[in-house]
N, C-alpha and C. Protein backbone atom coordinates (compact mmCIF):
# COMPACT_ATOMS: atom_id res chain seq x y z
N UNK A 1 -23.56 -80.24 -49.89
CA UNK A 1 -22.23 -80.82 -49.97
C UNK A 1 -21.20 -79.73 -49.71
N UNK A 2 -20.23 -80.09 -48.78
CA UNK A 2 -19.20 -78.95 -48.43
C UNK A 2 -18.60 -78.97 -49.83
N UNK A 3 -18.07 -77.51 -49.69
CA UNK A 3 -17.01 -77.33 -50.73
C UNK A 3 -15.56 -78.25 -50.76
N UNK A 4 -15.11 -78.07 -51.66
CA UNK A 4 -13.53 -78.54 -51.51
C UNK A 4 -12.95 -78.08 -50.67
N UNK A 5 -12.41 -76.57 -50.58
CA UNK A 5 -11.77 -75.54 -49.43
C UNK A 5 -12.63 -75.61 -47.81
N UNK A 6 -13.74 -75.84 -48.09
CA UNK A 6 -14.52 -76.27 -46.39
C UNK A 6 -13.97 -77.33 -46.11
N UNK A 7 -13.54 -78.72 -47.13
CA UNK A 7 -13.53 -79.80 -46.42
C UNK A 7 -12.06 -80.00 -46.16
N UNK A 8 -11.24 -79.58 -47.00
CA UNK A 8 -10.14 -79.53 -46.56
C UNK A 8 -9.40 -78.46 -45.15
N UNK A 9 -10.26 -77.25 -44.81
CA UNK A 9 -9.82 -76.52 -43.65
C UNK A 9 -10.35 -77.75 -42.78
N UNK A 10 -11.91 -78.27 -42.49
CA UNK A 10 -12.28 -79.01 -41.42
C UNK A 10 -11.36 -80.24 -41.47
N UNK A 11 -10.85 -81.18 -42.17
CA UNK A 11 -10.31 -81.90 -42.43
C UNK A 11 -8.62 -81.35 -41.57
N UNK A 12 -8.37 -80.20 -41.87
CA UNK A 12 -7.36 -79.60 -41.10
C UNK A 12 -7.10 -79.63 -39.78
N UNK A 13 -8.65 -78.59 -39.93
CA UNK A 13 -8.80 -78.68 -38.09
C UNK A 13 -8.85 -79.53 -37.15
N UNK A 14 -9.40 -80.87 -37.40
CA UNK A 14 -9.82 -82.48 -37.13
C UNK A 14 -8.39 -83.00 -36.43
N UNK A 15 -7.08 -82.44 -37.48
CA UNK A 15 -5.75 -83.07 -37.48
C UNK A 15 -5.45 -81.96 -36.28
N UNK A 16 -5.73 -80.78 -36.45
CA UNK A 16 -4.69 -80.12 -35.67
C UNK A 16 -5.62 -80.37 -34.26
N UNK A 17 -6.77 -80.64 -34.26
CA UNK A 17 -7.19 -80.96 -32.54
C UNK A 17 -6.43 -82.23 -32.02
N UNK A 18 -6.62 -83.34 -32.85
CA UNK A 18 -5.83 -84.37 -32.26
C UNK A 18 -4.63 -84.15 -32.39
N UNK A 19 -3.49 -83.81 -33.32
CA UNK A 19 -2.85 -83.25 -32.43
C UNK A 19 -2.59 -82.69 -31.09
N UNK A 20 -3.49 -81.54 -30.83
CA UNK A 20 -3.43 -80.60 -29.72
C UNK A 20 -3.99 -82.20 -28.30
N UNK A 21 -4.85 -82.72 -28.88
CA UNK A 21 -5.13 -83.45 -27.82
C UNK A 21 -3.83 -84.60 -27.37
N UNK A 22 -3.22 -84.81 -27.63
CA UNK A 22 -1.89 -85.59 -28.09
C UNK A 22 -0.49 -84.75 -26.89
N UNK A 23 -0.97 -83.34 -27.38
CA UNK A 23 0.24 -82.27 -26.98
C UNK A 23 1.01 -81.89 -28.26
N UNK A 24 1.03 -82.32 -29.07
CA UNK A 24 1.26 -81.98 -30.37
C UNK A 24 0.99 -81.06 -31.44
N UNK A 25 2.15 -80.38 -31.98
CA UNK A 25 2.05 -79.36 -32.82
C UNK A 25 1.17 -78.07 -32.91
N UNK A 26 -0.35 -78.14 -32.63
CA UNK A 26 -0.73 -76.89 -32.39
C UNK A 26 -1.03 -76.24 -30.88
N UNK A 27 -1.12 -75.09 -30.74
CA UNK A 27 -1.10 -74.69 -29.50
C UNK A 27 -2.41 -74.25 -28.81
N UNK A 28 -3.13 -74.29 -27.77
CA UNK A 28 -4.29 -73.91 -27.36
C UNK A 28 -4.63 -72.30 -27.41
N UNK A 29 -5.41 -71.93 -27.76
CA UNK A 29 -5.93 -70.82 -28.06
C UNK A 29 -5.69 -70.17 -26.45
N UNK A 30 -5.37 -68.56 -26.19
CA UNK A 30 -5.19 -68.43 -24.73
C UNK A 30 -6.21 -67.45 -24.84
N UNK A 31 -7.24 -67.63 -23.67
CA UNK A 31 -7.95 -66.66 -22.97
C UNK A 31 -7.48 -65.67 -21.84
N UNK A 32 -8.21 -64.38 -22.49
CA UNK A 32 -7.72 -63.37 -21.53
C UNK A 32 -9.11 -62.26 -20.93
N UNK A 33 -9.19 -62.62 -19.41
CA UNK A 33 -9.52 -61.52 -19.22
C UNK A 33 -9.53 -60.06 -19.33
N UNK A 34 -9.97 -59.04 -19.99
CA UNK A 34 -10.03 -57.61 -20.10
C UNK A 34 -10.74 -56.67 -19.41
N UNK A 35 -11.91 -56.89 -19.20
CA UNK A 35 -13.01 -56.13 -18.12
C UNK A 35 -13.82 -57.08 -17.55
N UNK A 36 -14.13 -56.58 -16.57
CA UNK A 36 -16.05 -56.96 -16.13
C UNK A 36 -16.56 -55.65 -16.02
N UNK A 37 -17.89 -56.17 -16.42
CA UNK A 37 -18.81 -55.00 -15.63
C UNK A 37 -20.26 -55.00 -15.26
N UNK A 38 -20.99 -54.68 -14.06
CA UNK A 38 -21.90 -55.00 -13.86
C UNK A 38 -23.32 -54.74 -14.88
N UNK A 39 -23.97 -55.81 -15.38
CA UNK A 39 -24.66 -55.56 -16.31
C UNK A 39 -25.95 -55.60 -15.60
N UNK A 40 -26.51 -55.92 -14.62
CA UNK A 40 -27.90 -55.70 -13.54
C UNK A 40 -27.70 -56.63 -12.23
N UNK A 41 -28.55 -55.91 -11.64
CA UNK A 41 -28.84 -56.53 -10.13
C UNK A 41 -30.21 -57.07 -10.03
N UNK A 42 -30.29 -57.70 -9.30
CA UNK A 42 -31.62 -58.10 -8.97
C UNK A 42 -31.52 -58.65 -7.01
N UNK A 43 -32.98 -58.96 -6.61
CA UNK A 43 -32.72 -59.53 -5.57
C UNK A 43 -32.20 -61.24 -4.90
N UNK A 44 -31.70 -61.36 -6.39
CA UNK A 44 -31.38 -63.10 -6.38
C UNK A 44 -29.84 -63.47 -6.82
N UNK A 45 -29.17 -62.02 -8.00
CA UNK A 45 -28.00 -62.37 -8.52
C UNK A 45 -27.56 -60.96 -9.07
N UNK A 46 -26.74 -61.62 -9.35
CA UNK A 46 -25.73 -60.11 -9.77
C UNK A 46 -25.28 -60.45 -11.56
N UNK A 47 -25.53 -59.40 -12.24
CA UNK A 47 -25.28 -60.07 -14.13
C UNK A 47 -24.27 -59.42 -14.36
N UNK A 48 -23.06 -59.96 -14.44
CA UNK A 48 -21.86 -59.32 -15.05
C UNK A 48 -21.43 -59.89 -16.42
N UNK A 49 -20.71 -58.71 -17.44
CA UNK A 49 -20.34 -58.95 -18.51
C UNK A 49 -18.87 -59.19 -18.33
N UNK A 50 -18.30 -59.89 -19.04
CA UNK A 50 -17.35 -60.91 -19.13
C UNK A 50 -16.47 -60.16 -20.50
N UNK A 51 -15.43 -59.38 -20.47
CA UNK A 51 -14.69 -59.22 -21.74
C UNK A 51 -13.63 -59.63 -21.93
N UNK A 52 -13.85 -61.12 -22.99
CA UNK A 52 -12.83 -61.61 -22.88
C UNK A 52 -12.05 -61.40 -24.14
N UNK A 53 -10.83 -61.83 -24.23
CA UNK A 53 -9.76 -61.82 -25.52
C UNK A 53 -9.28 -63.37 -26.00
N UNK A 54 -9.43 -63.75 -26.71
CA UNK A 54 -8.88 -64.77 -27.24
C UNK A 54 -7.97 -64.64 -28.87
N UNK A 55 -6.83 -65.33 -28.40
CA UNK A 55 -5.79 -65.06 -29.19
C UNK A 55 -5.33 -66.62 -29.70
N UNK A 56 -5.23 -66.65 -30.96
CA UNK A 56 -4.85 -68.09 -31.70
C UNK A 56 -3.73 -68.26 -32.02
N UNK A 57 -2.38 -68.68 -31.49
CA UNK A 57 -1.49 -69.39 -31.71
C UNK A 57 -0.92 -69.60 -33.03
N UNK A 58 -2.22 -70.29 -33.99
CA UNK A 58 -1.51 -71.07 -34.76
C UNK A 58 -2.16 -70.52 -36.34
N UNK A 59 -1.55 -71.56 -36.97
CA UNK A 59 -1.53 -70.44 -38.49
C UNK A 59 -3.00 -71.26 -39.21
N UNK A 60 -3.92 -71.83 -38.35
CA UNK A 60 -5.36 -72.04 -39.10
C UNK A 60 -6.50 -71.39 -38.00
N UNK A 61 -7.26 -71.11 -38.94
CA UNK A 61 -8.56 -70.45 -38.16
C UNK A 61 -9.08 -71.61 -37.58
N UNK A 62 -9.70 -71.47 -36.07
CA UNK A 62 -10.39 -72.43 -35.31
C UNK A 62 -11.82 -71.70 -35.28
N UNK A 63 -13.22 -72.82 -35.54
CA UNK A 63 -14.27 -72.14 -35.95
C UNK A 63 -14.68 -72.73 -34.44
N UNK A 64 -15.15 -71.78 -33.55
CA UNK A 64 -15.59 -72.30 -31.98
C UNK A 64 -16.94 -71.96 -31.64
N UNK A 65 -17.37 -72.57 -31.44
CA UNK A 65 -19.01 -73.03 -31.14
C UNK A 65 -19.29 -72.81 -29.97
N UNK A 66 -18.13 -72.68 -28.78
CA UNK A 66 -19.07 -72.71 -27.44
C UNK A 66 -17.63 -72.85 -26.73
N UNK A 67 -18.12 -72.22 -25.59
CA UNK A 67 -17.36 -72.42 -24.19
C UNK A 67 -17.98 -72.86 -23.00
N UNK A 68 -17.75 -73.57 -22.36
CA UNK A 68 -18.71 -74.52 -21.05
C UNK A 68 -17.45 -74.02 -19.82
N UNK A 69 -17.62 -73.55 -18.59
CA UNK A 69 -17.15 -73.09 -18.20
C UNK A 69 -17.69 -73.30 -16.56
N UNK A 70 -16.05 -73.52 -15.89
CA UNK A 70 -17.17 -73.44 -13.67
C UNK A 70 -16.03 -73.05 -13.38
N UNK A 71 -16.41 -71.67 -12.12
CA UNK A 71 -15.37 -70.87 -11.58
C UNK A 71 -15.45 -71.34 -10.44
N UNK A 72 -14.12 -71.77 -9.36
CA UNK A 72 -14.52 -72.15 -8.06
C UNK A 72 -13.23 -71.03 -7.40
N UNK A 73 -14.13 -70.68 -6.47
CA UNK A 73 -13.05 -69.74 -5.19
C UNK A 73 -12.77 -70.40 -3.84
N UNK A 74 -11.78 -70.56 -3.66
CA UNK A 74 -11.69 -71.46 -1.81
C UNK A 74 -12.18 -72.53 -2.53
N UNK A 75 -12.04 -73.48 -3.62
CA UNK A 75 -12.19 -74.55 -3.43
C UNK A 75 -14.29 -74.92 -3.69
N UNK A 76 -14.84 -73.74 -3.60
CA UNK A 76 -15.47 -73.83 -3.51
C UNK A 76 -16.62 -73.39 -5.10
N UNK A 77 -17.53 -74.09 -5.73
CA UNK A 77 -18.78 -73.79 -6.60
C UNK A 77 -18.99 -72.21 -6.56
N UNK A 78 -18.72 -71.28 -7.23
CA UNK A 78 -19.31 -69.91 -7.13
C UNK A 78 -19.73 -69.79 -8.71
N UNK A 79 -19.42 -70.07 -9.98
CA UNK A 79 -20.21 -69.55 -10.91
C UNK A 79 -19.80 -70.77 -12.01
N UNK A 80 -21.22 -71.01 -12.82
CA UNK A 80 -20.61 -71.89 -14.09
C UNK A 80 -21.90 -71.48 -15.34
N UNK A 81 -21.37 -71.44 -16.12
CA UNK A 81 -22.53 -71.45 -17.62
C UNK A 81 -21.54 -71.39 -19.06
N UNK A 82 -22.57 -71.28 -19.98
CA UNK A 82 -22.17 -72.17 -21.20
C UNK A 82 -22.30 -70.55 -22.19
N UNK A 83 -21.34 -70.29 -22.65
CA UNK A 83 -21.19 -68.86 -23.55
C UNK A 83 -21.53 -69.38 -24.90
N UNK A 84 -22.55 -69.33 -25.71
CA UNK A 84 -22.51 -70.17 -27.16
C UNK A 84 -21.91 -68.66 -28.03
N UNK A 85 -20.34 -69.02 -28.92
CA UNK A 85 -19.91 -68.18 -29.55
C UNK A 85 -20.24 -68.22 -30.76
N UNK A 86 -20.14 -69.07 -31.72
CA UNK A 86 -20.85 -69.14 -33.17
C UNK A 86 -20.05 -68.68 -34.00
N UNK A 87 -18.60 -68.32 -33.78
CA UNK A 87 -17.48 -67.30 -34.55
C UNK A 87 -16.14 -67.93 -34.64
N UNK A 88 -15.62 -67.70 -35.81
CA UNK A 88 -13.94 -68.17 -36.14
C UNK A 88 -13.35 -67.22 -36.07
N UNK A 89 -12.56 -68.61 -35.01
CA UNK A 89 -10.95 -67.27 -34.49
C UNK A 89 -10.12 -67.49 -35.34
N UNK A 90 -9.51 -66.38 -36.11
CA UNK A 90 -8.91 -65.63 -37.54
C UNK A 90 -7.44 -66.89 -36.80
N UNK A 91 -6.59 -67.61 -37.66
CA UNK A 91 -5.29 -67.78 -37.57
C UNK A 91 -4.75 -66.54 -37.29
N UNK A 92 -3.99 -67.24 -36.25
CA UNK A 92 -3.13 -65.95 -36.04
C UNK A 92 -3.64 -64.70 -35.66
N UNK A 93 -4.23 -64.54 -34.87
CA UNK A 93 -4.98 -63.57 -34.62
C UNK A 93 -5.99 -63.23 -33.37
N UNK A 94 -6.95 -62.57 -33.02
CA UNK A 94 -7.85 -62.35 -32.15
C UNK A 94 -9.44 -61.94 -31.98
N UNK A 95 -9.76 -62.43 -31.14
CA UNK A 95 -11.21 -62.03 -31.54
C UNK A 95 -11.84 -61.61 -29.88
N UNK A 96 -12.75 -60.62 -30.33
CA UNK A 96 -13.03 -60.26 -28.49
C UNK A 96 -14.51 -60.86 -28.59
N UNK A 97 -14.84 -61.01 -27.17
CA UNK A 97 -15.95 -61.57 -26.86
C UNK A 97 -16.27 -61.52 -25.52
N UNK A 98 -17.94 -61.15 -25.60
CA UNK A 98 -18.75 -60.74 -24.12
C UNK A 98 -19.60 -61.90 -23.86
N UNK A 99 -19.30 -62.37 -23.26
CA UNK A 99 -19.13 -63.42 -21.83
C UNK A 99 -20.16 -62.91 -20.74
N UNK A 100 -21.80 -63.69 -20.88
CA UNK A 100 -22.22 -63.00 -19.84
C UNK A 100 -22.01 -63.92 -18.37
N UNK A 101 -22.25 -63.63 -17.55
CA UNK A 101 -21.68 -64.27 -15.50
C UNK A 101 -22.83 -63.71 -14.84
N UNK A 102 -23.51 -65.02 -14.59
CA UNK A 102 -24.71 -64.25 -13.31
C UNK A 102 -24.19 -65.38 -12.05
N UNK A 103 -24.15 -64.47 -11.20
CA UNK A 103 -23.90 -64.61 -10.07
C UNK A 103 -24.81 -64.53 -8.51
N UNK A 104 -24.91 -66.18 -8.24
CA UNK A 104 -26.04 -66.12 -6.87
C UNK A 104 -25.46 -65.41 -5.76
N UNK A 105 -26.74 -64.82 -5.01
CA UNK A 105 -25.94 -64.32 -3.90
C UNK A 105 -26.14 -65.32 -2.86
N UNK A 106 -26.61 -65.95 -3.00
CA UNK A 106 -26.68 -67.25 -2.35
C UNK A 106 -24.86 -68.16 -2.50
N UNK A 107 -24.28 -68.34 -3.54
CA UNK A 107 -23.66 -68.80 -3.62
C UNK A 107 -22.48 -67.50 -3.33
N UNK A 108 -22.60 -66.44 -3.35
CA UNK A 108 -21.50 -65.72 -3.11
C UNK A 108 -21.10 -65.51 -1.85
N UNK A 109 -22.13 -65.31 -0.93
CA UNK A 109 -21.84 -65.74 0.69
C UNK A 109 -21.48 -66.87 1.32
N UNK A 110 -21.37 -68.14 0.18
CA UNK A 110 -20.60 -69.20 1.11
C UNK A 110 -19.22 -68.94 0.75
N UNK A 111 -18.65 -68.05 -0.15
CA UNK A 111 -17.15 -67.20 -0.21
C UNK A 111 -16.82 -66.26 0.95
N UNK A 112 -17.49 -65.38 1.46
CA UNK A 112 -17.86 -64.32 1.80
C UNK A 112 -16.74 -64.24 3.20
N UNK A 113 -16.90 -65.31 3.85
CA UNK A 113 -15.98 -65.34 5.48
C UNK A 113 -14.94 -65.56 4.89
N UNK A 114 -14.41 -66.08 3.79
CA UNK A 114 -13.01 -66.31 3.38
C UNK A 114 -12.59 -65.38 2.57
N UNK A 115 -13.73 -64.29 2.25
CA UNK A 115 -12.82 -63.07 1.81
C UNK A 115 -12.24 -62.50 2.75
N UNK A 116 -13.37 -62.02 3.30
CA UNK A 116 -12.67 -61.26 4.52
C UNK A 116 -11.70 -61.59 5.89
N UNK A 117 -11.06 -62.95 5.57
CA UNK A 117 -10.09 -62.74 6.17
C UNK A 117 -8.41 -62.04 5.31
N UNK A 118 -8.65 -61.27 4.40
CA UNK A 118 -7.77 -60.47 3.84
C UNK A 118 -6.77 -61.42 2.81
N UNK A 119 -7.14 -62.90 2.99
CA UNK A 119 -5.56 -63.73 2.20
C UNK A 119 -6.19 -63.45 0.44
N UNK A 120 -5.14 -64.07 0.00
CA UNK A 120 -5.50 -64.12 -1.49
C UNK A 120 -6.75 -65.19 -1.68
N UNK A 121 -7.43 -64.54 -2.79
CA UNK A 121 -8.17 -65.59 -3.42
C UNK A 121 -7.94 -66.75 -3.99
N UNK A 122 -8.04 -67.78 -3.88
CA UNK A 122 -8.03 -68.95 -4.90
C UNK A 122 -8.83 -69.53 -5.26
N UNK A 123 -8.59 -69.48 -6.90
CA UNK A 123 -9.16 -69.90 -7.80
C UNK A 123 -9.17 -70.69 -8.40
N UNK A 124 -10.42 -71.65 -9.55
CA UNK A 124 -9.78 -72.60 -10.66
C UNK A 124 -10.75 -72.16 -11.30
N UNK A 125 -10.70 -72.34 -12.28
CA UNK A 125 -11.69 -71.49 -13.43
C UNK A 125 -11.23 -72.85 -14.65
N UNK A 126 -12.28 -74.10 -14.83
CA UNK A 126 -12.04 -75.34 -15.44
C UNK A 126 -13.49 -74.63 -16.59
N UNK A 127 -12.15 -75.00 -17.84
CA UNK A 127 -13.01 -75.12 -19.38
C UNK A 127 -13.48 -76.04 -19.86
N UNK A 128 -13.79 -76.34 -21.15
CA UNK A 128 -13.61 -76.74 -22.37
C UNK A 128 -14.37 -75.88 -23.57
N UNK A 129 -13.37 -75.49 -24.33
CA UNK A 129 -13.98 -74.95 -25.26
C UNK A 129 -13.93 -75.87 -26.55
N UNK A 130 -15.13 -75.90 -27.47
CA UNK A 130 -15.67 -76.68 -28.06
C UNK A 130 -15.34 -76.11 -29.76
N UNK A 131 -15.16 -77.27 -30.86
CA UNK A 131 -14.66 -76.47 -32.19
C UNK A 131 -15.74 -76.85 -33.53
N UNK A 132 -16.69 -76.08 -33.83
CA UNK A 132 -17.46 -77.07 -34.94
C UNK A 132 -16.53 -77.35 -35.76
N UNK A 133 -17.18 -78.98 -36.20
CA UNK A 133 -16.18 -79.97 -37.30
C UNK A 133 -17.41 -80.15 -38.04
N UNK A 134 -17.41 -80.88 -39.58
CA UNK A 134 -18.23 -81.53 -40.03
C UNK A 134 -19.24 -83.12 -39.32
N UNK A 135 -18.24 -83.20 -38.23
CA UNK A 135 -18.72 -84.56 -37.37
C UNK A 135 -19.02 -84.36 -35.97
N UNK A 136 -19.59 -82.46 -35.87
CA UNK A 136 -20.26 -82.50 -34.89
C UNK A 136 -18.46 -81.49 -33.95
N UNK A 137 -19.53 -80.97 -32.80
CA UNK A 137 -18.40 -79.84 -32.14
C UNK A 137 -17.66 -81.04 -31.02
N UNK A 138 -16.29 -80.40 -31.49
CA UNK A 138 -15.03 -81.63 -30.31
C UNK A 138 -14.40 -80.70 -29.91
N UNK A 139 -14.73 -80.84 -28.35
CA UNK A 139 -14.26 -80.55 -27.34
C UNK A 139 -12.67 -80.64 -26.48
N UNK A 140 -12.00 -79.44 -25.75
CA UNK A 140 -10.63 -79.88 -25.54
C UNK A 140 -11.10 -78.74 -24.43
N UNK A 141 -10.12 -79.49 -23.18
CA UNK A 141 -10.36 -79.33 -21.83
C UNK A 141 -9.27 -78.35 -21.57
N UNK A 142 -9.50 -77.72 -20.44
CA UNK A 142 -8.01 -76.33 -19.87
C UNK A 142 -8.88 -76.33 -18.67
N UNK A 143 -7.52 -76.19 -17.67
CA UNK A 143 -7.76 -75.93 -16.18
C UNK A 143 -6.87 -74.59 -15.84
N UNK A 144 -7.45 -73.71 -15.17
CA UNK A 144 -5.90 -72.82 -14.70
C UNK A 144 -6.72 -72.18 -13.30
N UNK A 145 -5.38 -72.44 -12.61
CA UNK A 145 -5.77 -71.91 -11.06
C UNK A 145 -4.83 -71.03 -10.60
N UNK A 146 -4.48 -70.17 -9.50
CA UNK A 146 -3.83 -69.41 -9.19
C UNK A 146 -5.00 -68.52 -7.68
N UNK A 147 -4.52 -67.50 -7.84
CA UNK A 147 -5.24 -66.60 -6.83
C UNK A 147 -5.28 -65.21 -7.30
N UNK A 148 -6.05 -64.18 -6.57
CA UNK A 148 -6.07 -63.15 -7.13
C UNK A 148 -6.43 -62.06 -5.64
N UNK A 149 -5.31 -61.11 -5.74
CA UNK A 149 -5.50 -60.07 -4.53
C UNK A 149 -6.44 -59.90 -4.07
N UNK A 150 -6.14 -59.82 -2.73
CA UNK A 150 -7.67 -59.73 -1.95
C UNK A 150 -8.15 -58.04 -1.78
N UNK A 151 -9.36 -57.79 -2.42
CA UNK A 151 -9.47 -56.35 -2.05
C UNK A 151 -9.05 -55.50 -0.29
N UNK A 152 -9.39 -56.65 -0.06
CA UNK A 152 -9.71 -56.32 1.28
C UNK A 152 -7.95 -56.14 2.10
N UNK A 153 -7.14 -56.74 1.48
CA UNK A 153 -5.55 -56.80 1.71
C UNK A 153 -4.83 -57.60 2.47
N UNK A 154 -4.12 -57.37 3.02
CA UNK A 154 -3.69 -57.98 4.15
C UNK A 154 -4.22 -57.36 5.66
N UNK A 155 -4.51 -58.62 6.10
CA UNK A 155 -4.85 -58.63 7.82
C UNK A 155 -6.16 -57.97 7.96
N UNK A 156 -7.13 -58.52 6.90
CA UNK A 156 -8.57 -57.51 6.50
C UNK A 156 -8.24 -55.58 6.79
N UNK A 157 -6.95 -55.49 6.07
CA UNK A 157 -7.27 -54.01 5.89
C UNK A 157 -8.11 -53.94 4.85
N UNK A 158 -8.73 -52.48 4.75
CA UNK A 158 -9.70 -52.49 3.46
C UNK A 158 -8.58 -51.44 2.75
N UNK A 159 -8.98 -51.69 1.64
CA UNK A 159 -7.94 -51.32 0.30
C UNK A 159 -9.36 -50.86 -0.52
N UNK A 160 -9.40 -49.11 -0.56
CA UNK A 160 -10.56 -48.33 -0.83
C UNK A 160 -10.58 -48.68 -2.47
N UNK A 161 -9.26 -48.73 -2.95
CA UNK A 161 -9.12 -48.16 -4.43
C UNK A 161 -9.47 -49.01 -5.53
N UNK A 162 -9.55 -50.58 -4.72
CA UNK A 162 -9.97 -51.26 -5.33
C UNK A 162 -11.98 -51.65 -5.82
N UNK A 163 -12.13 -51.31 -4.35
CA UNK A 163 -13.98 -51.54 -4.11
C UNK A 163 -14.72 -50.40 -4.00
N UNK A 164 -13.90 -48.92 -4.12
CA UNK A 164 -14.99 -47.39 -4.68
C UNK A 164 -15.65 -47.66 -6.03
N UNK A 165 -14.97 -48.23 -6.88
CA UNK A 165 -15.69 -48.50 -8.52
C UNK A 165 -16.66 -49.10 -8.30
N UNK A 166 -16.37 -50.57 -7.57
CA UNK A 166 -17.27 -51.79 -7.06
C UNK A 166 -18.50 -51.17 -6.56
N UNK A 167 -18.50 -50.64 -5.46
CA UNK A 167 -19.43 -50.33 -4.82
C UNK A 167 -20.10 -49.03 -5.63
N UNK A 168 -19.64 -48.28 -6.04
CA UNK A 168 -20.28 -47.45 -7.35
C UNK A 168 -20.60 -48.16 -8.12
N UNK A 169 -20.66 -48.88 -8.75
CA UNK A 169 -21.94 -49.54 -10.04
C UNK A 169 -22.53 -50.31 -9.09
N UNK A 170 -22.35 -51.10 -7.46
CA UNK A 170 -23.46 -51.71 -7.44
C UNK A 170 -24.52 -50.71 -6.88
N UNK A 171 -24.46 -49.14 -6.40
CA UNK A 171 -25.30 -48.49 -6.09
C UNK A 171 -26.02 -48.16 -7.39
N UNK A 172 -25.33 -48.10 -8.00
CA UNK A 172 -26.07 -47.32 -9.63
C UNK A 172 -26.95 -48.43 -10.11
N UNK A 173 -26.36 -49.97 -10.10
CA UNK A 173 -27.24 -50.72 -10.36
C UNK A 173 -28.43 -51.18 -9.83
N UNK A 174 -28.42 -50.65 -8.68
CA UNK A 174 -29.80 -50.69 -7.41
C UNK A 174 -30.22 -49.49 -7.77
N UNK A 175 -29.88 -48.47 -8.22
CA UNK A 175 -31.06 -47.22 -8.06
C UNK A 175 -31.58 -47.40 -9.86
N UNK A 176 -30.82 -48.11 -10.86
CA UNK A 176 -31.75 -48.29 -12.18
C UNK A 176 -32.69 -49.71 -11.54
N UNK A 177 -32.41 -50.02 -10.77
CA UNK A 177 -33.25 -52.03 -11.14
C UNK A 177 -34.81 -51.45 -11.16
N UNK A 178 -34.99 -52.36 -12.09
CA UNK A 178 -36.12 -52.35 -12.20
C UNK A 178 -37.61 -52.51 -11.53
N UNK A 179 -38.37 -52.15 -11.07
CA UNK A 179 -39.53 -52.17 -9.66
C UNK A 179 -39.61 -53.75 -9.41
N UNK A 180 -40.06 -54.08 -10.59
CA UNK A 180 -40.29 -55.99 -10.64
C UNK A 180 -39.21 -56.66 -9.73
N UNK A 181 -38.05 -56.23 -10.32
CA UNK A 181 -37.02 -57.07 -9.25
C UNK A 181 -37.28 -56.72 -7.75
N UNK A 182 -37.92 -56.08 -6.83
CA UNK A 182 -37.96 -55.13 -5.99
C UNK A 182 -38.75 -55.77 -5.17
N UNK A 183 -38.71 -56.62 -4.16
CA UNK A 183 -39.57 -57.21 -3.55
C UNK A 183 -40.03 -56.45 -1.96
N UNK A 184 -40.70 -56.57 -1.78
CA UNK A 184 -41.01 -56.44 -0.15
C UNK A 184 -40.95 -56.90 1.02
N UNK A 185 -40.37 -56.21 1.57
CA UNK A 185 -39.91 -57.31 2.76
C UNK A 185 -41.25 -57.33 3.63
N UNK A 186 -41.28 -59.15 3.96
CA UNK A 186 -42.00 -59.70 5.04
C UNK A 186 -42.42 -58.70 6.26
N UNK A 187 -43.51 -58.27 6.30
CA UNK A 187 -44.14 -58.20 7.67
C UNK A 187 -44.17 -59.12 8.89
């Protein structure tokens, strides 16, 4: 049996989602990108860590269970998976969190001609992050799109300062991978 003080925060939280689902009174928690970084290679995908920031608005702790998540570039499917968090974000406050991103290279080359024509990226990066309640985790949706500089610049100049780091961890991550990942090419 929940406590008194459990049932009254969930009982809280319950109000302040519908609210939020409404547009009302509480505010959506904002996610922030902080780093990536390449966490392994293989010959199928690329594993990047995800450091994200999330910051709470409002003056009750939200206890969040999960983030479900699909990144599209050009319009196009490039990455989606489900981060299970298991942690309450403090009222008022912040909590960091690593976010892992594996990435096909299969799916990264149907991006690939539309990088390199030098324009900006565009993006939509569609949520829902999910809140345990006593009646089970309820879900609330966020979309945000925009674009993001093209390394490559304008008029496919290459812009070094951005892709020397890049291309340094993905060499470093090819000379640790592991033999297993390491296939042989066809005779």
């Amino acid at each position: 049996m929940p406590s008194a003080a459990s049932l009254r925060q969930s009982v809280a939280l319950l109000l302040a989602l519908a609210l939020a689902a409404t547009g009302c009174a509480v505010i959506r928690p904002e996610v922030a990108l902080q780093d990536a970084s390449l966490a392994g290679i293989s010959t199928e995908k690329l594993d990047v860590t995800l450091d994200l920031s999330m910051e709470n608005p409002n003056d009750i702790a939200l206890p969040i269970d999960r983030l479900e998540w699909k990144l599209s570039l050009f319009g196009l499917d490039f990455a989606d998976g489900i981060a299970r968090i298991g942690k309450e974000l403090p009222a008022l406050g912040t909590l960091q969190l690593d976010v892992p991103l594996s990435i096909s290279f299969k799916r990264a080359l149907s991006v690939v001609d539309k990088v390199l024509t030098g324009k900006p990226i565009a993006y939509t990066v569609e949520g829902e992050m999910f809140f345990d309640t006593p009646f089970g985790p309820i879900g609330v949706d966020s979309t945000d799109e925009g674009s993001w500089k093209n390394p490559l610049g304008v008029f496919g100049e290459l812009r070094l300062d951005g892709l020397r780091d890049l291309t340094q961890r993905l060499v470093d991550a090819a000379v640790d991978a592991p033999v297993s990942d390491v296939e042989a090419a066809p005779r």
